[in-house]
Protein backbone atom coordinates (compact mmCIF):
# COMPACT_ATOMS: atom_id res chain seq x y z
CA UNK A 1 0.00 0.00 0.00
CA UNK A 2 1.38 3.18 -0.80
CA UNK A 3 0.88 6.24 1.65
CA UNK A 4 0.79 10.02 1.41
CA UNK A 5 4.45 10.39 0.46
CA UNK A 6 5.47 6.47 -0.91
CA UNK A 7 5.78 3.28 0.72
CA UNK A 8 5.12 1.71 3.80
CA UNK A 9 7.95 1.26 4.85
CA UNK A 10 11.26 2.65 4.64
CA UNK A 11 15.18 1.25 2.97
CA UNK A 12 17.07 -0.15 5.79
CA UNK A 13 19.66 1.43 3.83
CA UNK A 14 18.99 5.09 3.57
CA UNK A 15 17.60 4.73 7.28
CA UNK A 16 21.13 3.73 8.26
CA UNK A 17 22.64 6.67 6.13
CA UNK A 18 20.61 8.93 7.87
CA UNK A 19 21.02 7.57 11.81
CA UNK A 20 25.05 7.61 10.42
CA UNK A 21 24.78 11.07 9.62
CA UNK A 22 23.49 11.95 12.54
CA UNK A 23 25.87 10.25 15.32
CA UNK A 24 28.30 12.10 12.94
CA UNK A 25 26.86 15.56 13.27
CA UNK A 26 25.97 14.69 16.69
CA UNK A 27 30.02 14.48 17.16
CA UNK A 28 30.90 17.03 15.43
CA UNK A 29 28.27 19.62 16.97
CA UNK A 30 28.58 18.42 20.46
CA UNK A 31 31.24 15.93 20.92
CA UNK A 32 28.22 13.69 22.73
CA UNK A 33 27.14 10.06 21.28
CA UNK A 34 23.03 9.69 20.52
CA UNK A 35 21.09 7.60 23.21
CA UNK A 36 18.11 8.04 24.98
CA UNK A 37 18.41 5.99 28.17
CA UNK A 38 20.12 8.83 30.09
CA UNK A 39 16.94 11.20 29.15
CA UNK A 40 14.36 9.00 31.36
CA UNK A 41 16.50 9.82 34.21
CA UNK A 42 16.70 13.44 33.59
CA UNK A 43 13.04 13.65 33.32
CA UNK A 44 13.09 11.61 36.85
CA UNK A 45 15.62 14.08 38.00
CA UNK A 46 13.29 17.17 37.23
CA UNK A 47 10.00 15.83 38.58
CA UNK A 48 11.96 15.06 41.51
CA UNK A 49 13.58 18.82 41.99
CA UNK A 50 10.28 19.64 41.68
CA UNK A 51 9.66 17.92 45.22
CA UNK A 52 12.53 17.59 46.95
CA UNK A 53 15.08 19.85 44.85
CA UNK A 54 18.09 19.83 47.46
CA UNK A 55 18.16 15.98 47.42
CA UNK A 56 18.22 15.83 43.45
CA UNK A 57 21.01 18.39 43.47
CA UNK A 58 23.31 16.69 46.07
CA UNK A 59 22.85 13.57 44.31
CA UNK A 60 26.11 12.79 42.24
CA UNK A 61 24.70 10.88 39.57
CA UNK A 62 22.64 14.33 38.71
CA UNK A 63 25.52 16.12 38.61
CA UNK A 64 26.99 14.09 36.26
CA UNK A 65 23.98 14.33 33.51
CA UNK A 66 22.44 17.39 34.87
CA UNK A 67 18.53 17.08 34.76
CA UNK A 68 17.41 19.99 31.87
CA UNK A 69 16.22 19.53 28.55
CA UNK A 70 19.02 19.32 26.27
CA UNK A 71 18.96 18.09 22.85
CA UNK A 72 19.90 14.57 24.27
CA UNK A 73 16.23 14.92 26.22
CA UNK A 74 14.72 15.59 23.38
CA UNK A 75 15.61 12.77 21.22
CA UNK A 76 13.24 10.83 23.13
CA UNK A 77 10.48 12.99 22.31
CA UNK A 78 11.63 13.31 18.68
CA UNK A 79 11.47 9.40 18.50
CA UNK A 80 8.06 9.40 19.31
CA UNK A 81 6.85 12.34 16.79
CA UNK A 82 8.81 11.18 13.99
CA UNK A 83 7.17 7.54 14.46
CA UNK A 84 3.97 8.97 14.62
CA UNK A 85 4.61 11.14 11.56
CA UNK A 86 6.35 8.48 9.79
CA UNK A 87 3.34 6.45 10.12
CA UNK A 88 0.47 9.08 9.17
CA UNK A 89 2.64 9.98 6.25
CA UNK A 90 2.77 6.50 4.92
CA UNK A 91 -0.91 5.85 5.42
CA UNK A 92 0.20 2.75 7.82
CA UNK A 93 -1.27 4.64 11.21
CA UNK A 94 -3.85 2.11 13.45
CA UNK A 95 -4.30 3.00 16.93
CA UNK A 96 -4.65 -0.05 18.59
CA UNK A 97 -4.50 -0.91 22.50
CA UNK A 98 -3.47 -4.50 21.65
CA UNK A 99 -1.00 -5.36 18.42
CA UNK A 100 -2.61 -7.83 15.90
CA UNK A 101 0.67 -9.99 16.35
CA UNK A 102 0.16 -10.22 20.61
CA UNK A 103 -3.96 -10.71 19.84
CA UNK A 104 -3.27 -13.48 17.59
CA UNK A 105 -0.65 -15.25 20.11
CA UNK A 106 -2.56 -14.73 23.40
CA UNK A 107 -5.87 -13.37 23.30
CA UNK A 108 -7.33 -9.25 23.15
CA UNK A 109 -7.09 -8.35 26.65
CA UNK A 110 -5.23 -5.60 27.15
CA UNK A 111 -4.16 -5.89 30.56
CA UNK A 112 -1.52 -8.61 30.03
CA UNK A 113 -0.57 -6.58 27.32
CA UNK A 114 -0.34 -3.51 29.56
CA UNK A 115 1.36 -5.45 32.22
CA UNK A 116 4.02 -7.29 29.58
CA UNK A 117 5.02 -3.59 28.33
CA UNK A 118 5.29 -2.67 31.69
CA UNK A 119 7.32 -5.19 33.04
CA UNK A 120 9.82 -4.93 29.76
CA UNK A 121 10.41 -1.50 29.45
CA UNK A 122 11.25 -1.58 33.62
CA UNK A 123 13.65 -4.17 32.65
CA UNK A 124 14.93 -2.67 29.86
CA UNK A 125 15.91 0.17 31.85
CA UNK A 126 17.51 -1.51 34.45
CA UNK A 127 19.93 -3.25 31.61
CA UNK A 128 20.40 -0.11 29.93
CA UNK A 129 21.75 1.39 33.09
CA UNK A 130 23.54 -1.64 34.24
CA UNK A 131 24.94 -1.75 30.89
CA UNK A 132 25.98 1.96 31.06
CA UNK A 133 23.57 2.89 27.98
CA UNK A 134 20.84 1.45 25.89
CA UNK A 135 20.54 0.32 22.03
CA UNK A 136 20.92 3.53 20.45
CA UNK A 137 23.78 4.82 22.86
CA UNK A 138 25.91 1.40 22.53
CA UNK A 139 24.67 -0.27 19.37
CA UNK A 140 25.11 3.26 17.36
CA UNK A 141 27.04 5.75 18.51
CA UNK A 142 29.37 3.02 21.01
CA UNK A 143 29.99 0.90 17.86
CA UNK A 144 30.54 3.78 15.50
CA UNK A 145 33.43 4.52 18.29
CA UNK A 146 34.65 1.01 18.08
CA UNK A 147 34.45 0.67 21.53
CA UNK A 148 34.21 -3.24 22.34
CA UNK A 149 31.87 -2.40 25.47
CA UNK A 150 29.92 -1.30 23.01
CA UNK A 151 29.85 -4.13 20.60
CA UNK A 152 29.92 -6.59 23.20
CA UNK A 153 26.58 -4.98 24.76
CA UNK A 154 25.45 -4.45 21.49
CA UNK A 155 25.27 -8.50 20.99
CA UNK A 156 24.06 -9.19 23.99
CA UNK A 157 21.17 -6.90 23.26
CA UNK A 158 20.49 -9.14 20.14
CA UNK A 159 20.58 -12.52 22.02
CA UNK A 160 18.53 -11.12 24.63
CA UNK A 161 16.13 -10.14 21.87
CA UNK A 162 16.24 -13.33 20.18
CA UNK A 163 15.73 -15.54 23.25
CA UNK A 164 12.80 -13.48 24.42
CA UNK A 165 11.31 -13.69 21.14
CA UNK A 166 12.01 -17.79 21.19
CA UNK A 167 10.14 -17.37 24.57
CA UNK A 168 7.15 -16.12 23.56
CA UNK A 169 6.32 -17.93 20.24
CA UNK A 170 6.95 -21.10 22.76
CA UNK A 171 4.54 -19.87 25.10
CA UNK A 172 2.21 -18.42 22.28
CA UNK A 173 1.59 -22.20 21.26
């Protein structure tokens, strides 16, 4: 199906042009790599100045990645406009409180659903931490840096992936 402005989806090639040209720029501008993991706790950091301000401050961590919004903050916002956009534009948009793929595995109720999105994105945050940064910080801009903490994480994001994906289609039936 073609959308407003051409297909569906997108090359996997000019995609990775494009995220290459930014880490680049993102380099050259700022002399920071591109990930988001470090925004979620700046945005914990600022609703918690908003309560307890003195606390936040002393903490060292937050003086480390200072809790503002920076351009690094707002890649996380960006991520979700542009996949919103990028959707519209190709005429591929569904709002849907349960994925066709899950519904067909295990059922329309969206409260496992909820509680399986949930319980992976806390996850994946406590791996991106413990890993020192998520996909896009190690898997892009670590890797473009040859850094083998980088590639190393990088793979063991993949396996992780894979083995939770062998999970479910086992438990799917």
């Amino acid at each position: 199906m073609f959308g407003y402005f051409g297909l569906e989806t997108w090359s996997p090639y000019l995609a990775g042009v494009g995220i290459g040209i930014l880490v680049c720029l993102a380099f050259l501008i700022s002399d920071r790599p591109i990930g988001c993991s470090t925004a979620f706790l700046k945005a914990s950091g600022m609703i918690g100045k908003i309560f307890r301000r003195r606390q936040v401050e002393a903490m060292e961590y937050y003086r480390l990645f200072a809790p503002r919004l920076d351009w690094q903050f707002m890649i996380v916002p960006g991520i979700v406009i542009g996949a919103f956009l990028s959707a519209v534009l190709s005429g591929t948009f569904l709002f849907a409180w349960v994925p066709g793929l899950w519904e067909a595995s295990f059922g329309g109720d969206p409260v496992p659903r909820v509680a399986a999105a949930l319980a992976g994105g806390i996850l994946l945050g406590i791996g991106a931490r413990w890993a020192g940064g998520c996909t896009s910080g190690h898997g892009i801009s670590g890797t473009a840096q040859l850094s083998v903490a980088s590639v190393l994480s990088a793979a063991c994001f993949f396996a992780g992936g894979i083995a939770t994906a062998i999970v479910l289609v086992h438990l799917a039936g």
